[in-house]
PDB file of N, CA and C in Angstrom:
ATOM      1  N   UNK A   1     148.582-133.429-133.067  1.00  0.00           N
ATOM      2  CA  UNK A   1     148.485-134.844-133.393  1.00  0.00           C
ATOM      3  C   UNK A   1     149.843-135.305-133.924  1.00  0.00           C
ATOM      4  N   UNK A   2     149.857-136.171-133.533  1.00  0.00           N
ATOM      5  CA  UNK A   2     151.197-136.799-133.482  1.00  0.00           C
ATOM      6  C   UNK A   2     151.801-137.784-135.141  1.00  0.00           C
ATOM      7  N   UNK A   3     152.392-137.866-135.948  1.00  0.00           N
ATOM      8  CA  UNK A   3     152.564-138.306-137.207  1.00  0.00           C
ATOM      9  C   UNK A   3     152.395-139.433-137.255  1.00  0.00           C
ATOM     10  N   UNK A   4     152.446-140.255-136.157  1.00  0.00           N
ATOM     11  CA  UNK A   4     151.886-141.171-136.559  1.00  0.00           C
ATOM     12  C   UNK A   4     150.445-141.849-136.177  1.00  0.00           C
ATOM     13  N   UNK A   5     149.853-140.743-135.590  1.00  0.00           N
ATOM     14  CA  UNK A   5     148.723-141.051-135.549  1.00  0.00           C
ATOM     15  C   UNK A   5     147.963-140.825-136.419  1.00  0.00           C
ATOM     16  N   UNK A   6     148.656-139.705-137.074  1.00  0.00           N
ATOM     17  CA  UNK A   6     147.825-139.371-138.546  1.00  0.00           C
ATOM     18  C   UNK A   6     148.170-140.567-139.687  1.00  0.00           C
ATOM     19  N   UNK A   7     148.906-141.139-139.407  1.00  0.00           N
ATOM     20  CA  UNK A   7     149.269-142.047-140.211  1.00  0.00           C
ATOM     21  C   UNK A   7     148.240-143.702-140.228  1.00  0.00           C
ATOM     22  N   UNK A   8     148.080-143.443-138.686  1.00  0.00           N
ATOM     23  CA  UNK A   8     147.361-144.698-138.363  1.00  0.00           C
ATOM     24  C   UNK A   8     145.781-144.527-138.463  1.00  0.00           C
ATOM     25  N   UNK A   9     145.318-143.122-138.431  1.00  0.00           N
ATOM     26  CA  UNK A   9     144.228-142.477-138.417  1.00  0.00           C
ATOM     27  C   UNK A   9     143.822-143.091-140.343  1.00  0.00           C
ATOM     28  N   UNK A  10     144.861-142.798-141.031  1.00  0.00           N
ATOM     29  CA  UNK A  10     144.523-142.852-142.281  1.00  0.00           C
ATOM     30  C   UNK A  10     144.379-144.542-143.044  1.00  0.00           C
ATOM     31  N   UNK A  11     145.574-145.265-142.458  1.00  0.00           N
ATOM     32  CA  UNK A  11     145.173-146.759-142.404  1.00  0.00           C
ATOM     33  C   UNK A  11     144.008-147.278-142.340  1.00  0.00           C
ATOM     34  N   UNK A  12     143.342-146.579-140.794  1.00  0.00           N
ATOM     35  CA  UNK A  12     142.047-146.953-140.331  1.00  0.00           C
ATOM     36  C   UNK A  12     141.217-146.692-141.878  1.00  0.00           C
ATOM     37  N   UNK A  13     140.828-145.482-141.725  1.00  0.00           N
ATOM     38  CA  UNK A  13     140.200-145.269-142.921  1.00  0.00           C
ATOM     39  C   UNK A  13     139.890-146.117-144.425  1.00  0.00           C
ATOM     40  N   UNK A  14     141.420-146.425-144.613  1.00  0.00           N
ATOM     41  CA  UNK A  14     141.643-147.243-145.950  1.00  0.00           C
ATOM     42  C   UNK A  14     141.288-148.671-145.769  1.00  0.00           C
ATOM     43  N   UNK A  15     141.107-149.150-144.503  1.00  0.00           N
ATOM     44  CA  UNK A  15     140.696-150.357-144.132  1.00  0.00           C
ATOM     45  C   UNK A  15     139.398-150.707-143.936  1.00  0.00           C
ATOM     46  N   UNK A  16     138.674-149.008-143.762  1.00  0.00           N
ATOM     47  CA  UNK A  16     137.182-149.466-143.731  1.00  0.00           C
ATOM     48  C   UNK A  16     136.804-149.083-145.375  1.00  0.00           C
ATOM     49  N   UNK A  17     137.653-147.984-146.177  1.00  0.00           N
ATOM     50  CA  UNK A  17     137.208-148.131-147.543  1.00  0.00           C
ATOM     51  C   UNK A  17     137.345-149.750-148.028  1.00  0.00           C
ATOM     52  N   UNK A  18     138.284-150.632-147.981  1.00  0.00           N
ATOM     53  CA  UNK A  18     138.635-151.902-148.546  1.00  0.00           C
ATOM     54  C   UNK A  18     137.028-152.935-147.380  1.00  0.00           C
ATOM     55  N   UNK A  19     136.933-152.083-146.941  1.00  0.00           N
ATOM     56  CA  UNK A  19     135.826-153.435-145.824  1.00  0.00           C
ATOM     57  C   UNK A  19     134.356-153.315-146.720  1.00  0.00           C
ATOM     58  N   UNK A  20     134.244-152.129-147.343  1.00  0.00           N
ATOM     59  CA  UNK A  20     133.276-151.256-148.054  1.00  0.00           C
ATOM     60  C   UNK A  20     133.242-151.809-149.267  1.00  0.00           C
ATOM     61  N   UNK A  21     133.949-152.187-150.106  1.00  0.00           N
ATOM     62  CA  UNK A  21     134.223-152.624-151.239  1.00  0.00           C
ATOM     63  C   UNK A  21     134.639-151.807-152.250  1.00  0.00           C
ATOM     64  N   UNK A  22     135.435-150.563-151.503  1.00  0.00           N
ATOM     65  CA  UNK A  22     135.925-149.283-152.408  1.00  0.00           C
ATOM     66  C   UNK A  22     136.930-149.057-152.910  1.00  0.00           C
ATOM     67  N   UNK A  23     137.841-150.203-152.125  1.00  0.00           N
ATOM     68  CA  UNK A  23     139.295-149.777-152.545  1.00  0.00           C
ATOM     69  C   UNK A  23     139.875-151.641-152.533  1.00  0.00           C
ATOM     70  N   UNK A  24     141.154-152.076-153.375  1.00  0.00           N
ATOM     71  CA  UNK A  24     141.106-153.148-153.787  1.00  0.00           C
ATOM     72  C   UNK A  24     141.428-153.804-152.440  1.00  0.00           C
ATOM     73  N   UNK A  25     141.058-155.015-151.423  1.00  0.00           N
ATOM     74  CA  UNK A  25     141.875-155.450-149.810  1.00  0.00           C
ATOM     75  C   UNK A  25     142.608-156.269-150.329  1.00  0.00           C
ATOM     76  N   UNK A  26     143.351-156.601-151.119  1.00  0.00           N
ATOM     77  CA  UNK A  26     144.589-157.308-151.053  1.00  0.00           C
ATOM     78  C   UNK A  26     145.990-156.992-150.605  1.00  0.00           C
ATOM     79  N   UNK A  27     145.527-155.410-150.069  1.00  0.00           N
ATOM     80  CA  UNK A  27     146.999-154.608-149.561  1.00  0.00           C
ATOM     81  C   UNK A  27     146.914-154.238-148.577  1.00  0.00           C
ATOM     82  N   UNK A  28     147.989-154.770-147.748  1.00  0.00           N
ATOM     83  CA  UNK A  28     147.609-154.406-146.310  1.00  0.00           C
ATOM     84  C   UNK A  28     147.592-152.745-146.138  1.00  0.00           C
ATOM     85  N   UNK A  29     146.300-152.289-145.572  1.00  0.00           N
ATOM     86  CA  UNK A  29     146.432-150.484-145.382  1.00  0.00           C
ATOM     87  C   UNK A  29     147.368-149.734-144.738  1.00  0.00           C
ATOM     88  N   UNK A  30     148.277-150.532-144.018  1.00  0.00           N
ATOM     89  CA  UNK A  30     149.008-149.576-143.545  1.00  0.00           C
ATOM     90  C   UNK A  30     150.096-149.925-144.965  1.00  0.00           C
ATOM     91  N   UNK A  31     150.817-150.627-145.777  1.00  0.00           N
ATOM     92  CA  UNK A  31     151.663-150.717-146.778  1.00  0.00           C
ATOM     93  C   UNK A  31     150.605-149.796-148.067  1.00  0.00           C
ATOM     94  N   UNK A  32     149.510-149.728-148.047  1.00  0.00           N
ATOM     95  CA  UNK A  32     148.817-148.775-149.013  1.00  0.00           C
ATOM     96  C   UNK A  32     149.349-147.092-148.686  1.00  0.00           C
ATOM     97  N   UNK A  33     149.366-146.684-147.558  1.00  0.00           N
ATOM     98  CA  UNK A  33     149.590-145.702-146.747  1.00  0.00           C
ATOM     99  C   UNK A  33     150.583-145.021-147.039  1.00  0.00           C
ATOM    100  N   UNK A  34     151.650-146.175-146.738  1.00  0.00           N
ATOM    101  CA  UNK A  34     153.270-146.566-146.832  1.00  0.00           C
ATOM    102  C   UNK A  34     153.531-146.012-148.651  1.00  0.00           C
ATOM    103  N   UNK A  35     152.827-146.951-149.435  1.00  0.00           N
ATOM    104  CA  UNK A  35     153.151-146.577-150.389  1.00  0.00           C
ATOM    105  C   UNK A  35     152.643-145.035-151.420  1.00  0.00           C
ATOM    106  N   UNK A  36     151.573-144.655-150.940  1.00  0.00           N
ATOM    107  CA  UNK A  36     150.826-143.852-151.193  1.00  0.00           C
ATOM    108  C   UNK A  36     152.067-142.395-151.240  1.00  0.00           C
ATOM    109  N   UNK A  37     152.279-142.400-149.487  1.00  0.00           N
ATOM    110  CA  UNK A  37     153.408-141.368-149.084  1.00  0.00           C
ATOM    111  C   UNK A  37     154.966-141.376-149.856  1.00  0.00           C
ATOM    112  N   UNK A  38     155.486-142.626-150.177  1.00  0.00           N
ATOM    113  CA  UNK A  38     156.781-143.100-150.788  1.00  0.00           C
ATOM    114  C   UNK A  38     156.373-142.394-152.285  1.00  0.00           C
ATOM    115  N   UNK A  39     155.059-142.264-153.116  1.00  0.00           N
ATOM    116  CA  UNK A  39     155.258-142.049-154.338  1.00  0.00           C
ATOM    117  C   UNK A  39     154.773-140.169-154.425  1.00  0.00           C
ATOM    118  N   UNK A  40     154.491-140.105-153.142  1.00  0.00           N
ATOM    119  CA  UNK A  40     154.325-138.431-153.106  1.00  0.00           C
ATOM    120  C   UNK A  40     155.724-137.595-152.617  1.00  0.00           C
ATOM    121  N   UNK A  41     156.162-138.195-152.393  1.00  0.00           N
ATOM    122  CA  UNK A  41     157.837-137.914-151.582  1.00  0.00           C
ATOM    123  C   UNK A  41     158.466-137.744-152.783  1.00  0.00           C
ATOM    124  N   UNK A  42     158.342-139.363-153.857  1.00  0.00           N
ATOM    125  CA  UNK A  42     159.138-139.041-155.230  1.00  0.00           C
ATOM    126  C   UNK A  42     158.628-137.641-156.131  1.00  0.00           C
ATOM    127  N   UNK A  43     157.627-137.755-155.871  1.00  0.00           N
ATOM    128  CA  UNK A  43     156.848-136.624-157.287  1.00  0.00           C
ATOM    129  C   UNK A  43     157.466-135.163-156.406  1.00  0.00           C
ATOM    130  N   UNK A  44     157.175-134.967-155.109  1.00  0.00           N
ATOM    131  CA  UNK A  44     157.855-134.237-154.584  1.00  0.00           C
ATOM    132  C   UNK A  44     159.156-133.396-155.052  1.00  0.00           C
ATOM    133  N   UNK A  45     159.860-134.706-154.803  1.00  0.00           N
ATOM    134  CA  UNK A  45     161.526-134.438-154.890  1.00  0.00           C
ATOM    135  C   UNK A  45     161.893-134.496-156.314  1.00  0.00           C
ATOM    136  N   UNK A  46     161.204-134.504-157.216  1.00  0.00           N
ATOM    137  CA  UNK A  46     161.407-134.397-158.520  1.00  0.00           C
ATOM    138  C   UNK A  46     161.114-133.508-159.251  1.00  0.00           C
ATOM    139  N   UNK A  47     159.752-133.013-158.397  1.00  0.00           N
ATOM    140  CA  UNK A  47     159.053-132.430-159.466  1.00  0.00           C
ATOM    141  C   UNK A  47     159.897-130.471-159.387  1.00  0.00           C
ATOM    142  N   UNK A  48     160.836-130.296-158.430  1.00  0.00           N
ATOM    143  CA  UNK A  48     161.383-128.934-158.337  1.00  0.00           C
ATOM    144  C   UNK A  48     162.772-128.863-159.014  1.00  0.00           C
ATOM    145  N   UNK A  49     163.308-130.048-159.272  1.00  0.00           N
ATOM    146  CA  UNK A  49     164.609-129.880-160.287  1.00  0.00           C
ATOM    147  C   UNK A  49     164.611-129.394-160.970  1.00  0.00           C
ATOM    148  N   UNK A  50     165.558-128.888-162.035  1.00  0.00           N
ATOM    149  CA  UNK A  50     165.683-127.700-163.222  1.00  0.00           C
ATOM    150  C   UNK A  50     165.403-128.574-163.964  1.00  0.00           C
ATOM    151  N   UNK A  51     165.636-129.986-164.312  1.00  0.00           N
ATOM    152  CA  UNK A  51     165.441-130.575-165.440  1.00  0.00           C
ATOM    153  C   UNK A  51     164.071-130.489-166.109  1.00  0.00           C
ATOM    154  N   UNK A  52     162.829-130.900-164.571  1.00  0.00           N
ATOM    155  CA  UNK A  52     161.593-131.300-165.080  1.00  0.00           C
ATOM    156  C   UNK A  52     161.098-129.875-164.784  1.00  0.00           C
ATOM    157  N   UNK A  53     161.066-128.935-164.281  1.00  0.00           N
ATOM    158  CA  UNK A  53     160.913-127.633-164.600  1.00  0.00           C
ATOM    159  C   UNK A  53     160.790-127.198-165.999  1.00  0.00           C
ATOM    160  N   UNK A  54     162.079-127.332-166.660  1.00  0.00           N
ATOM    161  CA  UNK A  54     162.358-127.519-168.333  1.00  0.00           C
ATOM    162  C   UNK A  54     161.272-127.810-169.576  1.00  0.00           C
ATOM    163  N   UNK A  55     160.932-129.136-168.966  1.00  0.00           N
ATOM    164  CA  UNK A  55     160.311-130.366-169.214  1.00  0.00           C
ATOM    165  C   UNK A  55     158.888-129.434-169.295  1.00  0.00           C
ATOM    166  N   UNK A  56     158.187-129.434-168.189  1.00  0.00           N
ATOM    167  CA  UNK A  56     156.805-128.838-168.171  1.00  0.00           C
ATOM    168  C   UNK A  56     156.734-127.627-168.382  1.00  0.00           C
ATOM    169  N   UNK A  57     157.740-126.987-168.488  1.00  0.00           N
ATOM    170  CA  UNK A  57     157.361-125.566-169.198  1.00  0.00           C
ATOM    171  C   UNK A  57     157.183-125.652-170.504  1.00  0.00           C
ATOM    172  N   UNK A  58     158.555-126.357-171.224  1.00  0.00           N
ATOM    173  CA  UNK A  58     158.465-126.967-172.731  1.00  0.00           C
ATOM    174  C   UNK A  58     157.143-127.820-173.265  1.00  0.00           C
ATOM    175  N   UNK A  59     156.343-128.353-172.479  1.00  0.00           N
ATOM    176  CA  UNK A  59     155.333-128.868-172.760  1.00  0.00           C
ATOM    177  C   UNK A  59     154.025-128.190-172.458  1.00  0.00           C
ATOM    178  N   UNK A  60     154.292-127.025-171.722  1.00  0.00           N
ATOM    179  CA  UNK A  60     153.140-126.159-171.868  1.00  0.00           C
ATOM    180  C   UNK A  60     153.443-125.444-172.883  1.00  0.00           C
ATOM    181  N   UNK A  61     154.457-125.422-173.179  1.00  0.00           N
ATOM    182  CA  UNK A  61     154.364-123.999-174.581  1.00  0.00           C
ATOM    183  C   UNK A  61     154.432-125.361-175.732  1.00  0.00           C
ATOM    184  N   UNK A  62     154.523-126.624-175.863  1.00  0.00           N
ATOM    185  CA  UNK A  62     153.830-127.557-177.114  1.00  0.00           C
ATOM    186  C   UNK A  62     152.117-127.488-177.183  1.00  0.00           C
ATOM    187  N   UNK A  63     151.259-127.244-176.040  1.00  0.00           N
ATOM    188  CA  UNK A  63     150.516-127.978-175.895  1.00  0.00           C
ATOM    189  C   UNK A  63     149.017-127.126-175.581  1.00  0.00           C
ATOM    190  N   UNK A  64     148.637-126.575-176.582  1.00  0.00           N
ATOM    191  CA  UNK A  64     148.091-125.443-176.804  1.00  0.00           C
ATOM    192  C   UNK A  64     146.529-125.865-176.648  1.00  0.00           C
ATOM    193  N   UNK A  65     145.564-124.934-176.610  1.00  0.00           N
ATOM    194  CA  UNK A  65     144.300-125.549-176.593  1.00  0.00           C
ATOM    195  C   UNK A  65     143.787-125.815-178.002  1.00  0.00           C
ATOM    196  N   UNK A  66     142.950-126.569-178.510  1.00  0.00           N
ATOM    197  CA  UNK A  66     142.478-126.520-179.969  1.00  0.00           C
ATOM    198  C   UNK A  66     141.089-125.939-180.182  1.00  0.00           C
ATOM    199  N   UNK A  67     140.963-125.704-180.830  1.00  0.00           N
ATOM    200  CA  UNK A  67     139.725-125.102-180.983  1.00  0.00           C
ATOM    201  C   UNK A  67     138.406-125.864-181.941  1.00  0.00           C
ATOM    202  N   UNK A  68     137.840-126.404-182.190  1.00  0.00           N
ATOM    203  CA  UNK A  68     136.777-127.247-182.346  1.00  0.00           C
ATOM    204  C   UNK A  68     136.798-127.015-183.738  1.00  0.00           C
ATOM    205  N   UNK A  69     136.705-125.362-184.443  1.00  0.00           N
ATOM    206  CA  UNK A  69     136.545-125.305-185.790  1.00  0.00           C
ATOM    207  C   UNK A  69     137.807-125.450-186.808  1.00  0.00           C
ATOM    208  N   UNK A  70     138.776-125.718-185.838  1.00  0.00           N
ATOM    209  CA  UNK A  70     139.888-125.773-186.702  1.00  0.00           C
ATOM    210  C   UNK A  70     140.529-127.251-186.974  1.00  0.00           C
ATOM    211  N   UNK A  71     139.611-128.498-186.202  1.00  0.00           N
ATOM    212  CA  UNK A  71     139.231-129.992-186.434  1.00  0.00           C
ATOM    213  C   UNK A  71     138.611-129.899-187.880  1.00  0.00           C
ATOM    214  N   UNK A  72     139.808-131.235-188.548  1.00  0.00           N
ATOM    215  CA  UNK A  72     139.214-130.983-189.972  1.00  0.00           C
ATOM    216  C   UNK A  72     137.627-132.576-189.585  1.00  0.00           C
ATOM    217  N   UNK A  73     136.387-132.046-190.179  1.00  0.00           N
ATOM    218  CA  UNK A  73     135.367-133.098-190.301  1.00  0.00           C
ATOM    219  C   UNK A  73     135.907-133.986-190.929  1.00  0.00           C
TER     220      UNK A  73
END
């Protein structure tokens, strides 16, 4: 299948969710599509840099689980 049929395949879709009353129709589905892919491209291309690597490791070692009895009442 060809990319942009998957592309147009998925429009379709988002056009019958918005016909449905599931998703908001004030955006045209193929620019929903459009934008959907543009903000997975960014998280993409960001998310493998050393910086934010840094970032989410440093915030997994802040961000510990709590434990219920150690909530003061």
């Amino acid at each position: 299948m060809a990319r942009t049929e998957l592309y147009a395949g998925k429009a379709k879709a988002v056009a019958a969710a918005q016909q449905a009353g599931l998703i908001d129709d004030t955006i045209d589905p193929a620019y929903l599509i459009f934008l959907v892919i543009a903000v997975e491209l960014l998280v993409r291309s960001t998310a493998d840099r050393p910086d934010a690597v840094r970032r989410r490791r440093a915030g997994q070692r802040r961000s510990r689980p709590v434990s219920p009895s150690s909530i003061p009442a």
